[in-house]
C-alpha atoms as a PDB file:
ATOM      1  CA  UNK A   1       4.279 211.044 116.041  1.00  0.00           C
ATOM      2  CA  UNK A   2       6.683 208.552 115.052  1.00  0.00           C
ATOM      3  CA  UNK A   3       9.694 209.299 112.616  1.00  0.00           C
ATOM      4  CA  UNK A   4      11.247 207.180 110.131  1.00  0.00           C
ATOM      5  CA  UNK A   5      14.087 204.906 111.140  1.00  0.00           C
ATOM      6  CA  UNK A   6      17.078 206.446 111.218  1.00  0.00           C
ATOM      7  CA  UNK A   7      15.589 210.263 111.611  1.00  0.00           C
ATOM      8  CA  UNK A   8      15.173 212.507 114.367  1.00  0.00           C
ATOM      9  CA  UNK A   9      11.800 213.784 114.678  1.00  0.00           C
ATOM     10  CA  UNK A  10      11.446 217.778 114.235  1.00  0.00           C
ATOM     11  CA  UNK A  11      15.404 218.045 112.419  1.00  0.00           C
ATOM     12  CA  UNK A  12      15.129 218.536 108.917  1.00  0.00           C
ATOM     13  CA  UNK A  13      17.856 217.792 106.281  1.00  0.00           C
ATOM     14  CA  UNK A  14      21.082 220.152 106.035  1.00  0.00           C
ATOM     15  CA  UNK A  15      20.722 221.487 102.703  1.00  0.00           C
ATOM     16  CA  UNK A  16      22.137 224.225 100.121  1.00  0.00           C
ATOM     17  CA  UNK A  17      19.292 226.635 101.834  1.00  0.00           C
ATOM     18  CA  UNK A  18      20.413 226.282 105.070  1.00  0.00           C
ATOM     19  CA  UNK A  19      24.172 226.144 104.618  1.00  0.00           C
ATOM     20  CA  UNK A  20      25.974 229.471 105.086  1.00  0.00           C
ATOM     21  CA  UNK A  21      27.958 231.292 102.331  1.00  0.00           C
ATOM     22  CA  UNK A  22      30.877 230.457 100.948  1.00  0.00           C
ATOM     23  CA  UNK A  23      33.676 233.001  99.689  1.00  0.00           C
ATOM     24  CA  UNK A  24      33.891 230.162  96.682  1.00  0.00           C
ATOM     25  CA  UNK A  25      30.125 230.647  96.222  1.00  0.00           C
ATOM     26  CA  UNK A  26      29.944 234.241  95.890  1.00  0.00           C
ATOM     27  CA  UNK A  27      29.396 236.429  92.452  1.00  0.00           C
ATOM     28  CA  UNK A  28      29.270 239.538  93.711  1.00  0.00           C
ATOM     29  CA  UNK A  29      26.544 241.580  90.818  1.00  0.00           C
ATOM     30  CA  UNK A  30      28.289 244.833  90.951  1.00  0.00           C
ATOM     31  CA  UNK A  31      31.780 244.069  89.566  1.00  0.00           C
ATOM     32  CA  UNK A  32      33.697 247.266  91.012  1.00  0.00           C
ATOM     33  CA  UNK A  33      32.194 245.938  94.246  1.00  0.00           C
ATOM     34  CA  UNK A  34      35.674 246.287  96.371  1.00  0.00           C
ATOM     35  CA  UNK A  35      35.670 249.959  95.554  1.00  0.00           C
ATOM     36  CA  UNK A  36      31.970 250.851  96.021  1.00  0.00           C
ATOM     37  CA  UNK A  37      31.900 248.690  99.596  1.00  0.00           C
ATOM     38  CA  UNK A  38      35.329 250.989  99.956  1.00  0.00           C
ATOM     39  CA  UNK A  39      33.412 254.635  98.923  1.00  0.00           C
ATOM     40  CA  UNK A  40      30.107 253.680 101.134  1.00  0.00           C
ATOM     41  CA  UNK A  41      31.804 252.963 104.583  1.00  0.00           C
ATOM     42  CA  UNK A  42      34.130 256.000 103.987  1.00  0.00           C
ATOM     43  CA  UNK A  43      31.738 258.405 103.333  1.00  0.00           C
ATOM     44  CA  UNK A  44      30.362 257.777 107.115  1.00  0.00           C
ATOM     45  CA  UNK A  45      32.072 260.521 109.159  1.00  0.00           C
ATOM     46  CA  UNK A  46      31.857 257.621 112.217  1.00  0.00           C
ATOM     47  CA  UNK A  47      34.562 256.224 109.740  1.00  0.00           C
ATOM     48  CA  UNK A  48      36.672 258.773 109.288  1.00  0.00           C
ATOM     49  CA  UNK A  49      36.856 259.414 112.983  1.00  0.00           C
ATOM     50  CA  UNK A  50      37.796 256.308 113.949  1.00  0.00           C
ATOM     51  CA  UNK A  51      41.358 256.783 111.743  1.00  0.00           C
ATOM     52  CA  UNK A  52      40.730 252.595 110.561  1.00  0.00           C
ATOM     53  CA  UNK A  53      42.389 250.801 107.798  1.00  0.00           C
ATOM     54  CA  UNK A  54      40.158 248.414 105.126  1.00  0.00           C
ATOM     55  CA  UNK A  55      42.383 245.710 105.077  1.00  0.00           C
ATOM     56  CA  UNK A  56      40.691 242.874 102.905  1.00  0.00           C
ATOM     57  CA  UNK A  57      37.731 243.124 101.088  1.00  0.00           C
ATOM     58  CA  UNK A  58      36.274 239.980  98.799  1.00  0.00           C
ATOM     59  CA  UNK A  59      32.965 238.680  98.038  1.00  0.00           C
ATOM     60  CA  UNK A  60      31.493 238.648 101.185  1.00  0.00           C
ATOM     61  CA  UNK A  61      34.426 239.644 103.124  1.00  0.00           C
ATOM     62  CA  UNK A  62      35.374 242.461 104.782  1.00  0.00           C
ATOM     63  CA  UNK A  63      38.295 243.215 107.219  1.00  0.00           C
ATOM     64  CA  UNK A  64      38.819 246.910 109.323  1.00  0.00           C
ATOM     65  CA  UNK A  65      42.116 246.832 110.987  1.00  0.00           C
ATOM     66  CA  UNK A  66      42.025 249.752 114.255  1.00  0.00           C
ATOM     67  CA  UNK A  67      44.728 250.955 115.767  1.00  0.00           C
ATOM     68  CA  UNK A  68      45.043 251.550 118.988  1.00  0.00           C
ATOM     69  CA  UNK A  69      43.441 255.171 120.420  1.00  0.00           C
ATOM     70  CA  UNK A  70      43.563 256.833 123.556  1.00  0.00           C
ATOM     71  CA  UNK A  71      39.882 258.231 122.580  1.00  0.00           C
ATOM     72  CA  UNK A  72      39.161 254.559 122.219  1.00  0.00           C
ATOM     73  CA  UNK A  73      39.793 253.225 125.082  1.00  0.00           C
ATOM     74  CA  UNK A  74      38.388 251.863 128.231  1.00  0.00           C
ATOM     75  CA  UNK A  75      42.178 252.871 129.969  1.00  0.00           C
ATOM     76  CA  UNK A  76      45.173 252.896 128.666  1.00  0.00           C
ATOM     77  CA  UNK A  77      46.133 249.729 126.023  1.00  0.00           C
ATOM     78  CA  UNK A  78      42.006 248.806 126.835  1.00  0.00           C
ATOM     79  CA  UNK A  79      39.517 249.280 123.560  1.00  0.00           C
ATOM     80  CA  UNK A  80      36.339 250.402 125.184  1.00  0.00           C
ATOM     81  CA  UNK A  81      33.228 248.465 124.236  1.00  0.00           C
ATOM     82  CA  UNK A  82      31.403 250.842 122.191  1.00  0.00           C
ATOM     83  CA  UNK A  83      34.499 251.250 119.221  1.00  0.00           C
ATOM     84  CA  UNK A  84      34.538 246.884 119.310  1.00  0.00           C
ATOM     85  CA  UNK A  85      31.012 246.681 118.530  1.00  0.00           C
ATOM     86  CA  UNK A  86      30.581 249.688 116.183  1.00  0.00           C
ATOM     87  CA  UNK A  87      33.971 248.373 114.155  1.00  0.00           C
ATOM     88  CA  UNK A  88      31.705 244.652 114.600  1.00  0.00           C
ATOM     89  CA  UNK A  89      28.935 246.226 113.043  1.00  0.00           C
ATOM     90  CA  UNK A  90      31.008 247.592 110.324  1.00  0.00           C
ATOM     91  CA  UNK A  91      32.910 245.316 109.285  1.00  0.00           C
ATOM     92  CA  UNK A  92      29.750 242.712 109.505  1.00  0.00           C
ATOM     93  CA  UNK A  93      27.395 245.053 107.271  1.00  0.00           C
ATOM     94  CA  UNK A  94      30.179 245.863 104.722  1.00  0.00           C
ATOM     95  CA  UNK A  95      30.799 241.881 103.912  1.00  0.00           C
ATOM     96  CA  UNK A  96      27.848 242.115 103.336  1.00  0.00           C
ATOM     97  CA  UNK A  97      27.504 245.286 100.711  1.00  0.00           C
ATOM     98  CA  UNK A  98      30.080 243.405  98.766  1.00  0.00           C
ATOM     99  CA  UNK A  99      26.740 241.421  97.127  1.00  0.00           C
ATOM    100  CA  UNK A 100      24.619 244.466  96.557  1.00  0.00           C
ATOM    101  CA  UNK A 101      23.992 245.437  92.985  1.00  0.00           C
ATOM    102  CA  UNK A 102      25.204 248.856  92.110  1.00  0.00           C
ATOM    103  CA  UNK A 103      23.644 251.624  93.774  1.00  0.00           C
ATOM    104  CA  UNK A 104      22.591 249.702  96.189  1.00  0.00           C
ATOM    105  CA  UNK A 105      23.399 250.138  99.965  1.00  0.00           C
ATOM    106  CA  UNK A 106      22.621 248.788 103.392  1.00  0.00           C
ATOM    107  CA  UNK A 107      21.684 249.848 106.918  1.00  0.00           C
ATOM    108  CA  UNK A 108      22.007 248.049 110.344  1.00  0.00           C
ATOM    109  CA  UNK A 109      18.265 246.667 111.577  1.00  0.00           C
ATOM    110  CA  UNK A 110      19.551 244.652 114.217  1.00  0.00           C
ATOM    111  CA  UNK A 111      23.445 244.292 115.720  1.00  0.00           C
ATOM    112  CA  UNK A 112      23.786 241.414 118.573  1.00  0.00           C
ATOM    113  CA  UNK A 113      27.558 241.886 120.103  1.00  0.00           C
ATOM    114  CA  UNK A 114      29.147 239.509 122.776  1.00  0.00           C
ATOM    115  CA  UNK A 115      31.841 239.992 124.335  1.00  0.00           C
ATOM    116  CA  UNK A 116      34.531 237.378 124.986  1.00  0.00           C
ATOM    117  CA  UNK A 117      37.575 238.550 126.550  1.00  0.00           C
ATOM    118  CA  UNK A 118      39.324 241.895 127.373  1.00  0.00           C
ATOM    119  CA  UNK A 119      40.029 243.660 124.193  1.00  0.00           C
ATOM    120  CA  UNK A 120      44.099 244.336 125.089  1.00  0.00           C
ATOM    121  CA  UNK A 121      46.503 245.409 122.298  1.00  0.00           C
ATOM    122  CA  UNK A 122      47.586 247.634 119.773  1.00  0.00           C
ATOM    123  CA  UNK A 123      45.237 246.792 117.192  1.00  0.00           C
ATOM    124  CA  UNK A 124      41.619 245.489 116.480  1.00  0.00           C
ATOM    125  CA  UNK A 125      41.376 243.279 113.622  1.00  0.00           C
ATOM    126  CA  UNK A 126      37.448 242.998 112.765  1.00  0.00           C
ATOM    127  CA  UNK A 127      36.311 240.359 110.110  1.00  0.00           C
ATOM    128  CA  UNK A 128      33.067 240.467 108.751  1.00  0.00           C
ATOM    129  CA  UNK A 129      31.320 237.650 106.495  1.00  0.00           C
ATOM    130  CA  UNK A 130      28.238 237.009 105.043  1.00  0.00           C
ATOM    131  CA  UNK A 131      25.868 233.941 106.179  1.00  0.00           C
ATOM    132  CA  UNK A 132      22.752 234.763 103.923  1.00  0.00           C
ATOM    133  CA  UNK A 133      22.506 237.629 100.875  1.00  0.00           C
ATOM    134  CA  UNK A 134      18.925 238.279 100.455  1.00  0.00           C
ATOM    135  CA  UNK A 135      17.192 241.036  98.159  1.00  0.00           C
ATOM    136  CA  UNK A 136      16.200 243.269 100.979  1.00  0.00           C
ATOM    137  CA  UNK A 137      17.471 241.377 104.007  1.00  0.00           C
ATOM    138  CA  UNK A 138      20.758 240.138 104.496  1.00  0.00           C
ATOM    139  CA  UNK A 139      22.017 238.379 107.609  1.00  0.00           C
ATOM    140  CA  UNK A 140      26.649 238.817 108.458  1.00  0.00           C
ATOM    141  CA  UNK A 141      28.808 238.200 111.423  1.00  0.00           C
ATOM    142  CA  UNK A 142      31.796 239.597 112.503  1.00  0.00           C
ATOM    143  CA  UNK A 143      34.452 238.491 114.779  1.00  0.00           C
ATOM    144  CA  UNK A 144      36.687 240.914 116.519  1.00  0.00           C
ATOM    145  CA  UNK A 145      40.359 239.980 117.526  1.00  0.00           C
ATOM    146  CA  UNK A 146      42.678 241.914 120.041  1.00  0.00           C
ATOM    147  CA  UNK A 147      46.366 242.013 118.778  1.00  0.00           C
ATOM    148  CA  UNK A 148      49.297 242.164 121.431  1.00  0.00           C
ATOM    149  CA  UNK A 149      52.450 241.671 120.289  1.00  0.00           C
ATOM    150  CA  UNK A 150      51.716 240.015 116.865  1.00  0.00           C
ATOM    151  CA  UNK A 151      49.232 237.581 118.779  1.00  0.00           C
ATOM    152  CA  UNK A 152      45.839 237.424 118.216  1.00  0.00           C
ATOM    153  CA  UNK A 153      42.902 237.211 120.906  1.00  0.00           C
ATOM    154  CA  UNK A 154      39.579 236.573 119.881  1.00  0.00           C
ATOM    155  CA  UNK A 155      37.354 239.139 121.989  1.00  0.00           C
ATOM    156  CA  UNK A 156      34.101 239.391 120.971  1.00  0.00           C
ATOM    157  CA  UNK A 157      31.872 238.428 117.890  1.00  0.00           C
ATOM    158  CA  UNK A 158      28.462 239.722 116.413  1.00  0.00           C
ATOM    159  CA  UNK A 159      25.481 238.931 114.580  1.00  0.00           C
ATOM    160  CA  UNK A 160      23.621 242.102 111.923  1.00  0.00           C
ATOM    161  CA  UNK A 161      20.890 242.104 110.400  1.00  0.00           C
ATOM    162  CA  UNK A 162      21.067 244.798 107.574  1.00  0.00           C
ATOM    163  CA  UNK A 163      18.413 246.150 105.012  1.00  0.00           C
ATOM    164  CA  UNK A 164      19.315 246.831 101.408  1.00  0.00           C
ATOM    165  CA  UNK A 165      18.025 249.127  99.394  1.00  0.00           C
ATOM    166  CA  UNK A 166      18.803 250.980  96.287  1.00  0.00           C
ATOM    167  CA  UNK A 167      19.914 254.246  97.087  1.00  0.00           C
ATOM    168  CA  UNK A 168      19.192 257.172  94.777  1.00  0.00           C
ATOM    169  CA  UNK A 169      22.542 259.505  95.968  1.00  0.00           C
ATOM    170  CA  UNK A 170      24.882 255.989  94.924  1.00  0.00           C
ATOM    171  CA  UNK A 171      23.154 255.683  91.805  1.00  0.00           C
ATOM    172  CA  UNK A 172      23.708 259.644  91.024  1.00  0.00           C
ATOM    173  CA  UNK A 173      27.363 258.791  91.346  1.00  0.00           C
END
């Protein structure tokens, strides 16, 4: 099949639809959305056993800063894999949360981690951002960063697929 001059056959035209999210292009509908995202990861005892900080939350944004843990680690000064992609998941599903309506929430369906380099440091720093807000579908990443000594070290990144749904406990809130 031949295409027309100038076009690749099979590539379609980048468009609004196929762009990701933009922080600029984000109304979030619930406007206390910083707080709810805040109250639905927190209310996870995973959460509050990890001992994390929420260190940036905006529409479609969301940032967990970890400390370091001995009961985190692979050895000593080593995150483990397991914490990295559960803070990955987190921080991915909670950008997206920030565009849920209220009383809405999400769940994981699907959580692809790679990992890139040793995570060595202090900290974790785990950013999460939307790339498509559907009704019941919703598709974030998250990239996870290793902090030594004020430096940061990009060491793995993520790909979730979370459900929303309306939740009938939020909504009795």
């Amino acid at each position: 099949m031949e295409s027309e001059p100038g076009k690749r056959y099979g590539r379609r035209e980048r468009n609004r639809e196929t762009q990701p999210m933009s922080a600029s292009s984000c109304t979030p509908p619930n406007p206390n959305f910083i707080e709810a995202t805040k109250q639905f990861l927190m209310a996870m005892p995973i959460a509050q056993h990890f001992g994390f900080d929420i260190t940036d939350v905006a529409p479609g944004r969301f940032e967990i800063t970890q400390p370091f843990r001995r009961e985190l680690s692979f050895r000593e000064g080593v995150f483990q894999a397991g914490p990295i992609g559960t803070l990955a998941d987190m921080a991915a599903a909670c950008a997206g949360a920030t565009m849920l309506p209220d009383g809405w929430a999400t769940s994981t369906v699907d959580h692809t981690l790679k990992l890139l380099a040793p995570a060595v440091g202090e900290k974790l720093v785990a950013r999460g951002r939307v790339l498509r807000s559907g009704r019941t579908l919703s598709v974030a990443a998250a990239d996870v960063f290793s902090v030594r000594n004020g430096e940061e070290t990009l060491c793995a990144t993520a790909l979730t697929t979370i459900r929303n749904f309306e939740s009938p406990a939020l909504l009795a809130q």
